[in-house]
C-alpha atoms as a PDB file:
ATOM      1  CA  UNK A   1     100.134  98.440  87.292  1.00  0.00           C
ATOM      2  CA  UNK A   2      98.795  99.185  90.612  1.00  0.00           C
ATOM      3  CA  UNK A   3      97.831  95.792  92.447  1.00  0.00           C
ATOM      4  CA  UNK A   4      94.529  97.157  95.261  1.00  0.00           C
ATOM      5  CA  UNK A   5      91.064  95.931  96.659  1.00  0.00           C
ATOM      6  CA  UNK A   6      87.768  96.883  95.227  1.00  0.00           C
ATOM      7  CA  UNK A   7      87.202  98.523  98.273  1.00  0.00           C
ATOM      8  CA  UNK A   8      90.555 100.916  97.359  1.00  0.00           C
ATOM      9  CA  UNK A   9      88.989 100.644  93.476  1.00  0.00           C
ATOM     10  CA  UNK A  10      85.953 101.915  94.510  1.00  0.00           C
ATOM     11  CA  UNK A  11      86.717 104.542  96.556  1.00  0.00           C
ATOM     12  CA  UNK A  12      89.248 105.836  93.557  1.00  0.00           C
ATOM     13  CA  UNK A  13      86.006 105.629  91.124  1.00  0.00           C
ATOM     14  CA  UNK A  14      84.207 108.040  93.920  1.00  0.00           C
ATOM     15  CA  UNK A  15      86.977 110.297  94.123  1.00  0.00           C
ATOM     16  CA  UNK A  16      87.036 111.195  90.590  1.00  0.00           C
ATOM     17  CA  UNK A  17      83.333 111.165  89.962  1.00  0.00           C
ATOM     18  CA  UNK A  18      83.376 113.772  92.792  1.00  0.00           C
ATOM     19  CA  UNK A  19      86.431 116.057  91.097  1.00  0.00           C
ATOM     20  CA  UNK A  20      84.745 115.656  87.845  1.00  0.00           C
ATOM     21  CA  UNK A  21      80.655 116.555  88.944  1.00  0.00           C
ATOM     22  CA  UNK A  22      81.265 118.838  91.379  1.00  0.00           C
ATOM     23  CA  UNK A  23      85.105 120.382  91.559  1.00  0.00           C
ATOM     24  CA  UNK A  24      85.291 121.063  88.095  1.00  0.00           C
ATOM     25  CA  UNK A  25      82.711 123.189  87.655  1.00  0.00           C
ATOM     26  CA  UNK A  26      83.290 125.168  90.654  1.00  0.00           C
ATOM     27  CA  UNK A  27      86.827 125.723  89.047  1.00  0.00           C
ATOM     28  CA  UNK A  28      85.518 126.529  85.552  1.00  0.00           C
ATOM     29  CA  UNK A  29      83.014 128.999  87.269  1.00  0.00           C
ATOM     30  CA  UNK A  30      85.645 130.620  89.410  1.00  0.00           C
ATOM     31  CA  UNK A  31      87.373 131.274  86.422  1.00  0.00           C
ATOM     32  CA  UNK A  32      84.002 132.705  84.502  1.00  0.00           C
ATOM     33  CA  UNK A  33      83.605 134.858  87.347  1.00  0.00           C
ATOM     34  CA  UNK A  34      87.529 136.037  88.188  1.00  0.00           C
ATOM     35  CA  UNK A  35      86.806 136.961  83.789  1.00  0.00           C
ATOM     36  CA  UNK A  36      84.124 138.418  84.241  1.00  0.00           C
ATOM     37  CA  UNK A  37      86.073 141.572  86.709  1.00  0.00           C
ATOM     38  CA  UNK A  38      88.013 142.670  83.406  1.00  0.00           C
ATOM     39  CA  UNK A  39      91.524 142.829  82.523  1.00  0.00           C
ATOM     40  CA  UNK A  40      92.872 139.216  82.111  1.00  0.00           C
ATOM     41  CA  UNK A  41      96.722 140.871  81.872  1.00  0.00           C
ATOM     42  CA  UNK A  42      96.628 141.897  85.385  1.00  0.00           C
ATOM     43  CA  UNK A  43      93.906 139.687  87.111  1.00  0.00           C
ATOM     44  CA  UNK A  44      95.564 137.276  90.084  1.00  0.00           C
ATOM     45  CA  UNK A  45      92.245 136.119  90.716  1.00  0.00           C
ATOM     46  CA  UNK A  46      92.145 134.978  86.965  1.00  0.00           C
ATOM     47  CA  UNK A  47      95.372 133.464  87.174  1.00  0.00           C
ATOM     48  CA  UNK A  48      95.111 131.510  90.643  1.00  0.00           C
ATOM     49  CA  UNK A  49      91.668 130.010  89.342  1.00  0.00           C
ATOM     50  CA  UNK A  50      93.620 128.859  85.613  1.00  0.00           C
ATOM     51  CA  UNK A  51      96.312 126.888  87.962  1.00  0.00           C
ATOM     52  CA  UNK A  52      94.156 125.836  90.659  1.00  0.00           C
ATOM     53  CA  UNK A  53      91.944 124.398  87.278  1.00  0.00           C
ATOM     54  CA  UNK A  54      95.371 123.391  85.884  1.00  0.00           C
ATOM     55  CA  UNK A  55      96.100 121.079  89.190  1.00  0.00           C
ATOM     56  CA  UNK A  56      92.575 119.638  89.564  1.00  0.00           C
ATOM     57  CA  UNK A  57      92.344 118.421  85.488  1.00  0.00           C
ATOM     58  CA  UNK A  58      96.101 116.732  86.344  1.00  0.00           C
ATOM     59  CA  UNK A  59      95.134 115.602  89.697  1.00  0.00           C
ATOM     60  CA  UNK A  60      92.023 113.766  87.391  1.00  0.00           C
ATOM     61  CA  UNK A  61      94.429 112.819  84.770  1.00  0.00           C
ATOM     62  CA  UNK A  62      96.378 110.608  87.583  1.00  0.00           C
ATOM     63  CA  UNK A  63      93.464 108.932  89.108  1.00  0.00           C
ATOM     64  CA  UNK A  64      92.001 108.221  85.702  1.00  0.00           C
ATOM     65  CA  UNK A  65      95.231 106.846  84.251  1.00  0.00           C
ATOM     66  CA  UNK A  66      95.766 104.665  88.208  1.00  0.00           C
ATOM     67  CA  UNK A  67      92.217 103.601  87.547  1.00  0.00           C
ATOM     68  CA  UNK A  68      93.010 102.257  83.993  1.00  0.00           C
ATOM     69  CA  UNK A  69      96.120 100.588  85.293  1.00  0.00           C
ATOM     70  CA  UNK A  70      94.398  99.080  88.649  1.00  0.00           C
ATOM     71  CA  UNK A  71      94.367  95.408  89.078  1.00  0.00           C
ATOM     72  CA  UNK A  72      91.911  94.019  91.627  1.00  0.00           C
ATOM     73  CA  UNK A  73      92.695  91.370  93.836  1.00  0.00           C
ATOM     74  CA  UNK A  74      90.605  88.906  94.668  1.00  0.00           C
ATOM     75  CA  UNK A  75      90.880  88.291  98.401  1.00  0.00           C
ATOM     76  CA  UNK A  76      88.900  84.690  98.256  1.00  0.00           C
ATOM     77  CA  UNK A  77      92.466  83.629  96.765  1.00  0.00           C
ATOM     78  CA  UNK A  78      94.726  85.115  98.710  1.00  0.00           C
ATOM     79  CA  UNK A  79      96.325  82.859 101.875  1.00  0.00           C
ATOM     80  CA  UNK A  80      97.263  83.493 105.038  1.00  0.00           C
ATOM     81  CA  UNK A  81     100.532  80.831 104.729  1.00  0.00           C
ATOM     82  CA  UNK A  82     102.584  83.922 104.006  1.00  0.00           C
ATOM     83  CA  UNK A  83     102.592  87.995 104.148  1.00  0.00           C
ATOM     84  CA  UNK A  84     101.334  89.350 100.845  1.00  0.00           C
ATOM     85  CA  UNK A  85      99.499  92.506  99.895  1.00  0.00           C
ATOM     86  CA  UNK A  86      96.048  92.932 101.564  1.00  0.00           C
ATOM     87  CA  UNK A  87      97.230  90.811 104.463  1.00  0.00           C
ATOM     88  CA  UNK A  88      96.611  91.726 108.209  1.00  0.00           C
ATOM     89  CA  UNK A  89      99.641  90.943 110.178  1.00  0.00           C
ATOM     90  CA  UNK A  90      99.819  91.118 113.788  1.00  0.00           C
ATOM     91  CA  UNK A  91     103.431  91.732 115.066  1.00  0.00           C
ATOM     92  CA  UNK A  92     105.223  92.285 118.359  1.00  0.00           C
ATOM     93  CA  UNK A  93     108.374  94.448 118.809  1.00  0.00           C
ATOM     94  CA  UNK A  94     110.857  92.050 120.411  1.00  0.00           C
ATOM     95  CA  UNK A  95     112.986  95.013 121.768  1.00  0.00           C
ATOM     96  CA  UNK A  96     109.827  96.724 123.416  1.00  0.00           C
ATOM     97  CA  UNK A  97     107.253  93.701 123.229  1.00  0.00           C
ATOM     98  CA  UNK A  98     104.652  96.342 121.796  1.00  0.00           C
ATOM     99  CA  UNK A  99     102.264  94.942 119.824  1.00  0.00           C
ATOM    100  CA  UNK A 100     101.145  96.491 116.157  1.00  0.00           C
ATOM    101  CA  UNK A 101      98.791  95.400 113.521  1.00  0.00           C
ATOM    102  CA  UNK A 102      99.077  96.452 110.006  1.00  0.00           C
ATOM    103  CA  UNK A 103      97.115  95.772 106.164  1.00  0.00           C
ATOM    104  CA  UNK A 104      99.183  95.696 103.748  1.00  0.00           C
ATOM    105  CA  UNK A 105      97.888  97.565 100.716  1.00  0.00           C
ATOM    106  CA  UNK A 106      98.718  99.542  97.404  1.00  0.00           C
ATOM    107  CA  UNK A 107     100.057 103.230  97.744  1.00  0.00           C
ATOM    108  CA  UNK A 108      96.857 104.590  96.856  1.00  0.00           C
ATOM    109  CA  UNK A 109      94.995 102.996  99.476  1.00  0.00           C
ATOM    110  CA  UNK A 110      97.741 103.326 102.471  1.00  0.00           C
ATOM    111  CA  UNK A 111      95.911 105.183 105.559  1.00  0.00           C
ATOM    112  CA  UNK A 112      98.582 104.740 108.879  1.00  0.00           C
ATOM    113  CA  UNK A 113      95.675 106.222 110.942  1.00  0.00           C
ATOM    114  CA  UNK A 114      93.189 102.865 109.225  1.00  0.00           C
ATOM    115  CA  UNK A 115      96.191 100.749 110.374  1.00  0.00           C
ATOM    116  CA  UNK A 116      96.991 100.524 106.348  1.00  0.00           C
ATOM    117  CA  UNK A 117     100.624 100.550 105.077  1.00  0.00           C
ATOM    118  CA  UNK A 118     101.663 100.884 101.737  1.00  0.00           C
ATOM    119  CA  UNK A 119     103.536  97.878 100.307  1.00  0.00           C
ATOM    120  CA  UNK A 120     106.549 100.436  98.933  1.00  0.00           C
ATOM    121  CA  UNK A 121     107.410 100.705 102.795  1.00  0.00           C
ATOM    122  CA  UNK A 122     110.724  99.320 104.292  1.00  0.00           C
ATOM    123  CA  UNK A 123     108.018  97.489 107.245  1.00  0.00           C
ATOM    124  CA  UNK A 124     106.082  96.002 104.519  1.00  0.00           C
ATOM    125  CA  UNK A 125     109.149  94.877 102.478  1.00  0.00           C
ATOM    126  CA  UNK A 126     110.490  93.385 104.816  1.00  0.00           C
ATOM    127  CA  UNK A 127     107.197  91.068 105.996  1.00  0.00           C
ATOM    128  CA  UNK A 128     106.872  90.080 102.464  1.00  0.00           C
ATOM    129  CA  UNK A 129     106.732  86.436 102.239  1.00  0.00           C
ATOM    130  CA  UNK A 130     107.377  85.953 105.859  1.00  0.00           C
ATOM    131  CA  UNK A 131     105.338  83.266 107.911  1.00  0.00           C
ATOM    132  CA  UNK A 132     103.731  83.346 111.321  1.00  0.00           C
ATOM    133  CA  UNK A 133     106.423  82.857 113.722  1.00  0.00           C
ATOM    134  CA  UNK A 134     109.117  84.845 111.847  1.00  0.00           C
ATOM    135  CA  UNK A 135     111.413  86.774 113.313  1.00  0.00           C
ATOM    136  CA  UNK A 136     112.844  89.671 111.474  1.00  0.00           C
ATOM    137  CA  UNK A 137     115.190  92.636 111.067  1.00  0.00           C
ATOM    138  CA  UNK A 138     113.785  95.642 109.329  1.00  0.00           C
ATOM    139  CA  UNK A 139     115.827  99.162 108.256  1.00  0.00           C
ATOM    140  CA  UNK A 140     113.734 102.127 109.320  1.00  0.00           C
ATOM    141  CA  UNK A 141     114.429 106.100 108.662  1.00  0.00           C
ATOM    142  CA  UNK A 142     114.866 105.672 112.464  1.00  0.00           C
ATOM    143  CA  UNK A 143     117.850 102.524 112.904  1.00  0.00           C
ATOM    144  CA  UNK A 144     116.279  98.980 113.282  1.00  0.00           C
ATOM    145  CA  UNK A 145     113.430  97.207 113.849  1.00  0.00           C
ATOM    146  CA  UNK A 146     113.149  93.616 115.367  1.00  0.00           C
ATOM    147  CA  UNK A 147     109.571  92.167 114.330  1.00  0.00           C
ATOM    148  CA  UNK A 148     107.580  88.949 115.206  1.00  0.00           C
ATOM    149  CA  UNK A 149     105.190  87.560 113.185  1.00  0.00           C
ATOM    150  CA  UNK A 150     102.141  86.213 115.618  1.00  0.00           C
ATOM    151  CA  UNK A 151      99.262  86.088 113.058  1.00  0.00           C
ATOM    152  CA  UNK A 152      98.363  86.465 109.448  1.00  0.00           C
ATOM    153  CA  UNK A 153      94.734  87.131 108.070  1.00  0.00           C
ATOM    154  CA  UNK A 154      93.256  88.704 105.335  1.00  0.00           C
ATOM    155  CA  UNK A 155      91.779  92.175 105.426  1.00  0.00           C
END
């Protein structure tokens, strides 16, 4: 079960309307035409358009099934007492005082350039439950990271 916004739900229901209305039968009539040049045995062009359809019907498969599984928060209920998923914290680096504001959100919606980080993340893992005022100790790829907590809101 994948726990996301209706924003992220939304934009998941766009995605696969668009794959399904207008990439699949591009793929379908790359393959018609890569046919249509003779010989299937040795055709790469026939072959590269079968996998290329091959990833987009999985790639449709996996949004379809995320879909199915997605869970919508409702952000009227969600409080700021704590860190949770779709929570804006503001942060400051205690080692370098820099300052750094993130959402928490599902995988599927996670954009670090949107200031969105998954919740699977060590950062986000380690904010969970935490309150404003918190100081804490986070394992990076990169050594250690020494977080305050200055404010909580919702996204």
């Amino acid at each position: 079960m994948a726990y996301m916004s209706q924003e992220g739900y939304d934009n998941l229901i766009a995605e696969l309307q668009r794959l399904e209305s207008i990439e699949r039968p591009k793929a379908s009539a790359a393959i018609a035409e890569a046919r249509d040049k003779g010989d299937l045995s040795e055709n790469s062009e026939y072959d590269a358009a079968k996998e290329a359809q091959a990833h987009l019907e999985d790639k449709i498969n996996k949004l379809k099934s995320t879909i199915a599984e997605a869970k919508i928060i409702d952000t009227s209920r969600l409080s700021t007492d704590s860190v949770q998923i779709l929570t804006k914290v503001e942060m400051t680096n205690i080692i370098t005082k820099a300052k750094m504001t993130y959402t928490i959100v599902s995988e599927n919606e996670a954009d670090l350039r949107a200031g969105k980080i998954s919740i699977q993340t060590p950062i986000a893992q380690g904010l969970l439950g935490k309150k404003v005022g918190d100081e804490v100790e986070i394992k990076i790829p990169r050594g250690t990271i020494k977080l305050r907590i200055e404010n909580i809101s919702i996204a």
